[in-house]
N, C-alpha and C. Protein backbone atom coordinates (compact mmCIF):
# COMPACT_ATOMS: atom_id res chain seq x y z
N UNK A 1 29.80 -1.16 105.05
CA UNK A 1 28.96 -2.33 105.12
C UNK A 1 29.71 -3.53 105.69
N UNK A 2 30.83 -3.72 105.23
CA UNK A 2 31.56 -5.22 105.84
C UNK A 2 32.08 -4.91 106.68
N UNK A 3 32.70 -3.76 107.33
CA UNK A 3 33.09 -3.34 108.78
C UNK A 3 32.61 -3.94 109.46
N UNK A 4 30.92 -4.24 109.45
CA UNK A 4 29.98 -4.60 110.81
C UNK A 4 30.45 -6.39 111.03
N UNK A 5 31.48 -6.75 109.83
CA UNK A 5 31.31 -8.51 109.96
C UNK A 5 33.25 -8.66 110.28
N UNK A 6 33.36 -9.45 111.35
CA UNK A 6 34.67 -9.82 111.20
C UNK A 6 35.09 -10.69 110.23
N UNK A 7 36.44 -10.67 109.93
CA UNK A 7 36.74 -10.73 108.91
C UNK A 7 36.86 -12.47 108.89
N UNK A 8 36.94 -13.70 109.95
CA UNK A 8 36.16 -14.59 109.98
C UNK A 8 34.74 -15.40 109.75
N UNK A 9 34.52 -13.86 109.42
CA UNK A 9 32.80 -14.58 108.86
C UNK A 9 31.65 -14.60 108.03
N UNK A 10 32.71 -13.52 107.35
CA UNK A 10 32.21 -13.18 105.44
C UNK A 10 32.40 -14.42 104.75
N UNK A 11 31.90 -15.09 103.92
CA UNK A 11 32.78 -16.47 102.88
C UNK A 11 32.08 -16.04 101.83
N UNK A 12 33.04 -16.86 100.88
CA UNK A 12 32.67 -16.82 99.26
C UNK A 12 32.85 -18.21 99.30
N UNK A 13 32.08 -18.45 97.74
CA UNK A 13 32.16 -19.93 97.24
C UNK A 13 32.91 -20.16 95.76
N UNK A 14 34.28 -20.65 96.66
CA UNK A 14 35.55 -20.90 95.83
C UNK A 14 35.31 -21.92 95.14
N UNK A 15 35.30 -21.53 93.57
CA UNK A 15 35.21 -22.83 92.36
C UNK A 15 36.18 -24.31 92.88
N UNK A 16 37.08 -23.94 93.43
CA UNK A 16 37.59 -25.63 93.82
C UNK A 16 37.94 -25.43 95.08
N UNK A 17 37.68 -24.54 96.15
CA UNK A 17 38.35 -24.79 97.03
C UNK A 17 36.49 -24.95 98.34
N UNK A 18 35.24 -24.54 97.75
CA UNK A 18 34.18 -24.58 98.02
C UNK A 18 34.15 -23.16 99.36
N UNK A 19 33.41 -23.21 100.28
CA UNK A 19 32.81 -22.70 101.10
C UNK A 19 34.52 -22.02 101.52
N UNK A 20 34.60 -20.65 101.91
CA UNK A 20 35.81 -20.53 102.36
C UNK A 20 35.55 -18.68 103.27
N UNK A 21 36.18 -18.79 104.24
CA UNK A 21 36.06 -17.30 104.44
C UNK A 21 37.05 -16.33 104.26
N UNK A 22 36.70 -14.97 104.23
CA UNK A 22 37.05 -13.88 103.50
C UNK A 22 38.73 -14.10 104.26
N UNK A 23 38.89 -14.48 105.63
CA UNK A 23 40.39 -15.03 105.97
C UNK A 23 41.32 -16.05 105.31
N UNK A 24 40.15 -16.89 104.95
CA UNK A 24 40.92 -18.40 104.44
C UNK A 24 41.54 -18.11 102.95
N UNK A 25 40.73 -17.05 102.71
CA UNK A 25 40.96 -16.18 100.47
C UNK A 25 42.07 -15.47 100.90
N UNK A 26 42.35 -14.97 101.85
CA UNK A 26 43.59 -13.62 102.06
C UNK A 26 44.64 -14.27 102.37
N UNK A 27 44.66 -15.58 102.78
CA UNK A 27 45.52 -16.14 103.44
C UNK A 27 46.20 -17.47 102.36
N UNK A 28 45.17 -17.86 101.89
CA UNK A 28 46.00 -18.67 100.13
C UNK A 28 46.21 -18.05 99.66
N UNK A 29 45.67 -16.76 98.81
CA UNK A 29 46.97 -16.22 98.12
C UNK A 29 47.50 -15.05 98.18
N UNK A 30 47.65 -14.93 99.76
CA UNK A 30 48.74 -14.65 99.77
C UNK A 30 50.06 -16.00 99.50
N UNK A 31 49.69 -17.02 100.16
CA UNK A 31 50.58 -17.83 99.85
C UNK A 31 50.84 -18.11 98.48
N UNK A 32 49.48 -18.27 97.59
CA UNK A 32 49.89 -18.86 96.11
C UNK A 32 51.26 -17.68 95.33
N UNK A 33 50.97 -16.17 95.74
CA UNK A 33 51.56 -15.39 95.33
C UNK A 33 53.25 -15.99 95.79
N UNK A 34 53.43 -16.39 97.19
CA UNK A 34 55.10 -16.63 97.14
C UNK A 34 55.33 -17.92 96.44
N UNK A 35 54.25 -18.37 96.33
CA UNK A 35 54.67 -19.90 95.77
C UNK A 35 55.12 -19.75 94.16
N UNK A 36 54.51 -18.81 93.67
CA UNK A 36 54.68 -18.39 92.14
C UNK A 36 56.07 -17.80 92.36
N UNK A 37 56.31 -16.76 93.16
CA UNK A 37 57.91 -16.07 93.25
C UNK A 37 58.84 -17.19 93.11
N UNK A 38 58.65 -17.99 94.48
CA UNK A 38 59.59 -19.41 94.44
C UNK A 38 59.92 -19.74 93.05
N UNK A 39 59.07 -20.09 92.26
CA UNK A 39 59.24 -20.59 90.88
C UNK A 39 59.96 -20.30 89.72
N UNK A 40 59.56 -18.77 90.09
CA UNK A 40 60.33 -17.90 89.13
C UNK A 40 61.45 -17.76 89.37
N UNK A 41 61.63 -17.51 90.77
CA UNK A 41 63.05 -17.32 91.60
C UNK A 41 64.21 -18.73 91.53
N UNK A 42 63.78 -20.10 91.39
CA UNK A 42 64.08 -21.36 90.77
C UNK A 42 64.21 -21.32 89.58
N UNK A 43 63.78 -20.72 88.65
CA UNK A 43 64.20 -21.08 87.24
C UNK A 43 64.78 -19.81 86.70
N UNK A 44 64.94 -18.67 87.65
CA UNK A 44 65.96 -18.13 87.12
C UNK A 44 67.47 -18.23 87.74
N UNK A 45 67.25 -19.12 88.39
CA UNK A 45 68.54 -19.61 88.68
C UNK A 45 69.23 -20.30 88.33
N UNK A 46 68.54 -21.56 88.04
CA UNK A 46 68.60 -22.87 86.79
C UNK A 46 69.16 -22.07 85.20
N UNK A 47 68.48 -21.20 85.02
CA UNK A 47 69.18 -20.72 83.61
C UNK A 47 69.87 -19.77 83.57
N UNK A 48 70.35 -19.32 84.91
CA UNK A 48 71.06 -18.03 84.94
C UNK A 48 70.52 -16.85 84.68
N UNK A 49 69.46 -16.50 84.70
CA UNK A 49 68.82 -14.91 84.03
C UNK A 49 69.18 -14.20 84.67
C-alpha cells in the first residue's frame, strides 16, 4: 500500500512538532536517538563508568 507514495509525501500529525512527513519522522529521530547517545556517552565520562 505505501510503496505507491514516496516517501516525501505520506505525513503524520506530530503532537508538538504538527504536520510532518514520513521523511521529516525518520530523519528526527534518527537524530533524537544520537542526541540521547551523546548524553549518555557525556555522563559516562564525567563519572567514569
Amino acid at each position: 500500500m505505501f510503496n505507491q507514495y514516496p516517501i516525501g509525501v505520506l505525513t503524520i500529525q506530530h503532537p508538538d512538532n504538527g504536520t510532518m512527513t514520513i521523511a521529516e519522522v525518520i530523519r528526527t529521530y534518527a537524530w533524537h536517538g544520537k542526541h540521547h547517545i551523546a548524553h549518555i556517552t557525556t555522563l559516562r565520562k564525567q563519572k567514569n563508568w
